[in-house]
Protein backbone atom coordinates (compact mmCIF):
# COMPACT_ATOMS: atom_id res chain seq x y z
CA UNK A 1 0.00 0.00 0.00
CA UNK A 2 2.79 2.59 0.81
CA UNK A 3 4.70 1.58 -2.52
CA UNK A 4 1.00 2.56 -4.05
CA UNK A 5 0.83 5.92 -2.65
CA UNK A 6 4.47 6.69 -3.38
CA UNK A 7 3.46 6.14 -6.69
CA UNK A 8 0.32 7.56 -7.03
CA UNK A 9 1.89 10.37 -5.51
CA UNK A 10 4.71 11.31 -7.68
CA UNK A 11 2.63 10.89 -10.67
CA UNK A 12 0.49 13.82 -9.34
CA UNK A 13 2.95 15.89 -8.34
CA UNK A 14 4.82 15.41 -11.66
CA UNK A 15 1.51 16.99 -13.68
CA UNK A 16 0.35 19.79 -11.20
CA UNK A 17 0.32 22.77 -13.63
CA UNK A 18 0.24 25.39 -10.58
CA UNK A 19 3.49 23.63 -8.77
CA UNK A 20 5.09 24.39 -12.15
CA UNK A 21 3.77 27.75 -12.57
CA UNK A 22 5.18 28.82 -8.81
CA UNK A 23 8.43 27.01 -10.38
CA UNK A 24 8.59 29.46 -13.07
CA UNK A 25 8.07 32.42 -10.35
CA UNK A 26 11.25 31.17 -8.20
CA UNK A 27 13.53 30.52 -12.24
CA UNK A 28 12.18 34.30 -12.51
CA UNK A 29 13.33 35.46 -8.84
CA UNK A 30 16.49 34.04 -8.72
CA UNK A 31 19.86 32.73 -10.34
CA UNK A 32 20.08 29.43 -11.99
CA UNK A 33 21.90 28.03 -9.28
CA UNK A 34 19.83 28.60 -6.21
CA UNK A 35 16.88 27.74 -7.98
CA UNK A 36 17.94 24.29 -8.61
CA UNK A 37 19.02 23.80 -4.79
CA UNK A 38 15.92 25.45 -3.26
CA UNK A 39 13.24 23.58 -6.06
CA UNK A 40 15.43 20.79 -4.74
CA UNK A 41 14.84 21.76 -1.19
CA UNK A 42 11.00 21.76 -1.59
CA UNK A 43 11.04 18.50 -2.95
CA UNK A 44 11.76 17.76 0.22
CA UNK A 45 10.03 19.82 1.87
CA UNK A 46 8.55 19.74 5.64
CA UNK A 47 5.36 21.13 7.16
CA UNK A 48 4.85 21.32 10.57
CA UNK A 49 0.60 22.23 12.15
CA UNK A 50 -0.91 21.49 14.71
CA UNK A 51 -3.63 23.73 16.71
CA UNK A 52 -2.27 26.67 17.80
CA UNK A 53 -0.46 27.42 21.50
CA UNK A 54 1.11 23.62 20.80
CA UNK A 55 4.49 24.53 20.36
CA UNK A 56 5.27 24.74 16.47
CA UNK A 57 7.56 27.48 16.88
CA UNK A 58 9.84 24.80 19.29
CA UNK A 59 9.44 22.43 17.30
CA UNK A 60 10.70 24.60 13.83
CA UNK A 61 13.11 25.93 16.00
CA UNK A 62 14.51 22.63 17.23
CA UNK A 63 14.44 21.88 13.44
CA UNK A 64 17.05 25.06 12.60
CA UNK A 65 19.90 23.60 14.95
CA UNK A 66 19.78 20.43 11.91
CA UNK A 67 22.49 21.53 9.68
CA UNK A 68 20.34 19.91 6.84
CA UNK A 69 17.40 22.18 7.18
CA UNK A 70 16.39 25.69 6.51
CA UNK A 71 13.43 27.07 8.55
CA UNK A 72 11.06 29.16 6.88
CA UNK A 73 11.36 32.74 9.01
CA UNK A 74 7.50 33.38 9.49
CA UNK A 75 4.43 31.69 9.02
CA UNK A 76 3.61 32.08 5.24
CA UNK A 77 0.16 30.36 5.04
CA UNK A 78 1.16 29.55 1.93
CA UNK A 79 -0.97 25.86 2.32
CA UNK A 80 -3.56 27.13 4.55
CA UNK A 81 -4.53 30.67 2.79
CA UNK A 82 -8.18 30.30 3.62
CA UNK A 83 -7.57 28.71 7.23
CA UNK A 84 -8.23 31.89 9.19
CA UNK A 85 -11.00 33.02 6.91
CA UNK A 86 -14.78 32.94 8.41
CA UNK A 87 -15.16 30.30 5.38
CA UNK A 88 -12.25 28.22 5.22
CA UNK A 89 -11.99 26.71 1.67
CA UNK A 90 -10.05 23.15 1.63
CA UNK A 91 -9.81 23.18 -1.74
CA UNK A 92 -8.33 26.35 -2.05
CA UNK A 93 -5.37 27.05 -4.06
CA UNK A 94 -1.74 26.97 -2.51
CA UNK A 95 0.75 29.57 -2.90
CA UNK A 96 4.22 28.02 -2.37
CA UNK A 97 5.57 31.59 -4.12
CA UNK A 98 5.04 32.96 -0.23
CA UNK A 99 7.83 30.47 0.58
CA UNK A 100 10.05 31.14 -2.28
CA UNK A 101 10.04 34.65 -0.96
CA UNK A 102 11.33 34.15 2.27
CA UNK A 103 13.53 31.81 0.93
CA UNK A 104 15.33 34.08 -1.73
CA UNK A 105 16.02 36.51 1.35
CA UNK A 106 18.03 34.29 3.20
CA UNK A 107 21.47 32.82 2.86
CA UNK A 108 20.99 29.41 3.17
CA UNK A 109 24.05 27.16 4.75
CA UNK A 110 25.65 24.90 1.69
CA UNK A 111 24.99 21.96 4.21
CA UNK A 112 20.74 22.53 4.24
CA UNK A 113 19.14 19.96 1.71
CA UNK A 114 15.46 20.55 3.47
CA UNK A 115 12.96 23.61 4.05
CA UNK A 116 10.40 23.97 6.83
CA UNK A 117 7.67 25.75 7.02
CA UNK A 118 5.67 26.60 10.37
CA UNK A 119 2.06 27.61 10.29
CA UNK A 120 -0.25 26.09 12.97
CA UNK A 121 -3.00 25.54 10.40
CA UNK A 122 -1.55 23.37 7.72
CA UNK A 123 -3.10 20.44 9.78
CA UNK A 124 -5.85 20.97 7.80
CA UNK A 125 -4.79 21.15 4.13
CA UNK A 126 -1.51 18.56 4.87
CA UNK A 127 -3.19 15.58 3.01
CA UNK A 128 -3.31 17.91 0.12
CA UNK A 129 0.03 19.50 0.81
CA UNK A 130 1.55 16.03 0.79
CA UNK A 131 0.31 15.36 -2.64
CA UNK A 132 1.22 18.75 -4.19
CA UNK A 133 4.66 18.51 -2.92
CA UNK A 134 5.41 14.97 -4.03
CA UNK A 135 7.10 11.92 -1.92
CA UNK A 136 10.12 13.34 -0.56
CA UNK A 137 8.13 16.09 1.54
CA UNK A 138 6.91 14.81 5.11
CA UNK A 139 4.34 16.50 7.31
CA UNK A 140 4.82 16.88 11.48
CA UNK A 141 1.79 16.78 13.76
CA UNK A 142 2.59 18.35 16.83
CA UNK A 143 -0.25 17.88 19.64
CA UNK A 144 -0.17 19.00 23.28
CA UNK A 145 -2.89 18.48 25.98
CA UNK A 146 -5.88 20.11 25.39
CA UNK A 147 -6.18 21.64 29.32
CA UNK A 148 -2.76 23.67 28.57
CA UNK A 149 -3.82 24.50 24.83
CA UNK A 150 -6.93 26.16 26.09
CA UNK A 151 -6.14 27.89 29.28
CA UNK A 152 -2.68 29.23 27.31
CA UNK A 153 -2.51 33.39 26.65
CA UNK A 154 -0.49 34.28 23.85
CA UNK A 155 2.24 37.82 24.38
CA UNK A 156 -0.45 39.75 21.88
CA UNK A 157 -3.45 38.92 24.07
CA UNK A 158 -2.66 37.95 27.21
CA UNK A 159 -5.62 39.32 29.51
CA UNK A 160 -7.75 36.17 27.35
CA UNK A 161 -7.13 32.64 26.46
CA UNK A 162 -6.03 32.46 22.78
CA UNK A 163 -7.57 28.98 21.86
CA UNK A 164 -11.16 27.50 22.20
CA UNK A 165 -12.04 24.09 23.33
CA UNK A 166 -13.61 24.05 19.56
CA UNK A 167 -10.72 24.99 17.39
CA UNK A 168 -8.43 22.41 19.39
CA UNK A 169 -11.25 19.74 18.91
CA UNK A 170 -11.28 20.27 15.17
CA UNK A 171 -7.51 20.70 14.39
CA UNK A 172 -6.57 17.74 16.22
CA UNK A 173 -8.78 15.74 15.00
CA UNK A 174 -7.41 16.65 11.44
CA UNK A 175 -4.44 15.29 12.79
CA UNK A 176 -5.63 12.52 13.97
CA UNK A 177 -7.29 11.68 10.90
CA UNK A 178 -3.40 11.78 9.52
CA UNK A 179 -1.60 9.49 11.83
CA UNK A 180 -1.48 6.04 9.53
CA UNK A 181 -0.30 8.17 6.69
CA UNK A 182 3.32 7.07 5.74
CA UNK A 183 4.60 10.55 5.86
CA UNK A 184 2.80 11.80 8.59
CA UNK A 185 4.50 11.69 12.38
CA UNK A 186 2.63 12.63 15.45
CA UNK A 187 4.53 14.45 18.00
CA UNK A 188 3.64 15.34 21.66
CA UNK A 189 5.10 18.30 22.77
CA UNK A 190 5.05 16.90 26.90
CA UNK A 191 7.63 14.75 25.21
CA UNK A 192 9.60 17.33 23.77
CA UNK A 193 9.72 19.08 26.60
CA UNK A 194 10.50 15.90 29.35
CA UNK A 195 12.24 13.74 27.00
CA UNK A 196 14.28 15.60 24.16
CA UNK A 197 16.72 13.47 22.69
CA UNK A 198 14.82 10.25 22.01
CA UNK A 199 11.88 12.71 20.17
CA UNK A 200 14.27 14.21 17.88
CA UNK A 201 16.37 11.16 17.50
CA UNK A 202 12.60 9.71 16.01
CA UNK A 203 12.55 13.03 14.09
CA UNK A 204 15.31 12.66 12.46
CA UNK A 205 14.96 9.16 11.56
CA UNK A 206 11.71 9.99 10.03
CA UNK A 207 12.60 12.88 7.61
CA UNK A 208 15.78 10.65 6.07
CA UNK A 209 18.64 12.47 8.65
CA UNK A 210 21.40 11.68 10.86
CA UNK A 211 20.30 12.78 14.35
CA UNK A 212 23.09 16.20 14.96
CA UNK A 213 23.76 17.05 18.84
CA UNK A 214 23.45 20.73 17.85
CA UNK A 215 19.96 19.92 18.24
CA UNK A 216 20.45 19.65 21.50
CA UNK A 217 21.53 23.04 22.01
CA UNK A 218 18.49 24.56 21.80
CA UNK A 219 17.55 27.33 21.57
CA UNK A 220 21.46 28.78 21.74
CA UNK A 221 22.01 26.57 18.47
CA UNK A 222 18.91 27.56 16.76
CA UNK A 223 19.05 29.35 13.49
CA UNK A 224 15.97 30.82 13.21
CA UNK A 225 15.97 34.42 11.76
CA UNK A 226 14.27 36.75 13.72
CA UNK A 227 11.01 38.01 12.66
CA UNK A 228 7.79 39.35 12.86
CA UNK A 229 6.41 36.48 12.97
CA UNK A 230 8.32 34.76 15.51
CA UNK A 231 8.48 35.22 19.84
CA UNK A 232 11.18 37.78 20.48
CA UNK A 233 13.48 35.51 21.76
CA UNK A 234 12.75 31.42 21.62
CA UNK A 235 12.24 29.86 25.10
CA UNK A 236 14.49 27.34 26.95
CA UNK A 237 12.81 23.54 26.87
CA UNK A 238 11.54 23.21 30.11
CA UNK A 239 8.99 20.75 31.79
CA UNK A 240 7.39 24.31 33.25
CA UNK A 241 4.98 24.16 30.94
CA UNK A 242 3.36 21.54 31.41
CA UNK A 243 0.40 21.12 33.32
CA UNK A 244 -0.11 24.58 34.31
CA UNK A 245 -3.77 23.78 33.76
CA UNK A 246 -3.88 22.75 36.45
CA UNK A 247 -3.81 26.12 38.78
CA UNK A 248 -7.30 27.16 40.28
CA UNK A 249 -7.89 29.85 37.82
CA UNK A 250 -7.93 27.91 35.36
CA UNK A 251 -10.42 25.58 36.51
CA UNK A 252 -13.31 26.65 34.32
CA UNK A 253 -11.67 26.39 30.90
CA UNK A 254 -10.50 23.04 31.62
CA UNK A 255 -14.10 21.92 32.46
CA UNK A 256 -15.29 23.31 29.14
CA UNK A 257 -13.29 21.79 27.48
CA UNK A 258 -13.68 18.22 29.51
CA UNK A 259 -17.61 18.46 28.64
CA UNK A 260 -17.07 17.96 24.91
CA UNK A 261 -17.33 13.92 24.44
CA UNK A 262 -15.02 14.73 21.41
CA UNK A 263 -12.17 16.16 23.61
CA UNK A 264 -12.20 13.54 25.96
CA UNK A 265 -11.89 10.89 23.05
CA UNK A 266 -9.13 12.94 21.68
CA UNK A 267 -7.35 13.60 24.94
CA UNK A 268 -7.59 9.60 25.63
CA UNK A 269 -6.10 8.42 22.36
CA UNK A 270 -3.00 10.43 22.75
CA UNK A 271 -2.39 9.75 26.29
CA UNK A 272 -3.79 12.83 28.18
CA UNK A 273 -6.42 10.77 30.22
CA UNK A 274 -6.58 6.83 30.99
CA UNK A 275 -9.57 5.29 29.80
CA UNK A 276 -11.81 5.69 32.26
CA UNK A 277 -11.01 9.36 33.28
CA UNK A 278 -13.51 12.35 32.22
């Protein structure tokens, strides 16, 4: 079966018109030479999603201390334009041009034979992603416990919570829905952040790499270009931040979210709650 979707596959990646009209816009942009290494690059190409407030930007940064890969420095959309829209289309058009961009603007280390690209939302268009990229591009799932996800505040916001019970329900459960897919990986970020070096050690064994103890570190070995886009300044891993649901002010959120029978399914199957806790 996976030899059958390798195939099927490259054979639709090899005919997708609009992947060869976003080729022409990067021949157009750029010499001869780095085109061929970064058309290369996106051949290989990873996506990272998961719901928001689940640690994407650790996980791209952990990425950037790889000599092999070169992080994307904000979060194009370029897979998920419509995500954020009141109607989110899943069949609408990608713009891999917003990666070229980015990508064009940075000097990018002779070792790097990958690009990554961080927006929370591609969870929801990866299936598609997967295809329009062809079979050397993987996709990462990164999930974290719903109770931290929804009583998080993000720096721009932080007198509210930033994620609903609903959004997490939906976006992991795209994920979820991606988890037998032979380039799909699931990663928790509790295990990121109380068990590095096995995680990435998986990680790197799953995108085709030799595991590099600059990964390790993180964040003083992260290459991530400041941006925008990005926290001022990327956070130590630290087991702090997990379970801080669990404070009394919190208490509310957490029982919101608890009261959706989808949640609870979804916090079960990845390990959040045993079987018979609600």
């Amino acid at each position: 079966m996976r030899e059958l979707l390798t195939r099927v596959d490259g054979a639709l990646h090899a005919f997708d018109r609009r992947r060869l009209r976003r080729r022409l816009w990067l021949w157009r942009a750029t010499s001869w030479k780095d085109f061929r290494r970064i058309d290369s690059m996106t051949n290989r190409a990873i996506l990272i999603g998961g719901c928001g407030r689940s640690g994407t930007t650790v996980l791209n940064g952990l990425l950037s201390c790889h000599p092999d890969i070169q992080v994307v420095d904000i979060e194009t959309s370029a897979f998920c334009q419509t995500a954020y829209a009141e109607q989110v289309d899943l069949a609408a058009d990608f713009r891999l041009e917003r990666v070229y961009r980015r990508l064009v603007r940075i000097e990018i280390p002779a070792s790097c034979t990958r690009w990554s690209e961080k927006t929370p939302k591609n969870v929801l268009f990866a299936g598609r992603a997967l295809l329009y990229l062809g079979p050397g591009a993987r996709f990462i799932h990164i999930v974290r416990d719903g109770r931290d996800v929804v009583t998080s505040r993000h720096r721009r916001a932080p007198d509210r919570y930033w994620v609903s019970p609903k959004r997490w329900i939906l976006d992991v459960e795209a994920g979820r829905a991606l988890e037998d897919h032979p380039r799909v990986i699931t990663v928790r970020y509790e295990d990121l952040m109380l068990d590095l070096e096995p995680q990435l050690r998986r990680l790197c064994a799953f995108l085709d790499l030799s595991f590099d103890e600059r990964m390790l570190g993180y964040p003083e070995t992260a290459r991530v270009p400041r941006s925008e886009g990005w926290v001022p300044r990327l956070r130590p891993i630290s087991e702090a931040s997990v379970g801080r649901w669990r404070a009394p002010e919190h208490a509310e959120a957490v029982e919101e979210l608890l009261s959706d029978r989808r949640a609870v399914a979804l916090m079960r199957h990845y390990g959040y709650l045993a079987p018979d806790d609600d």
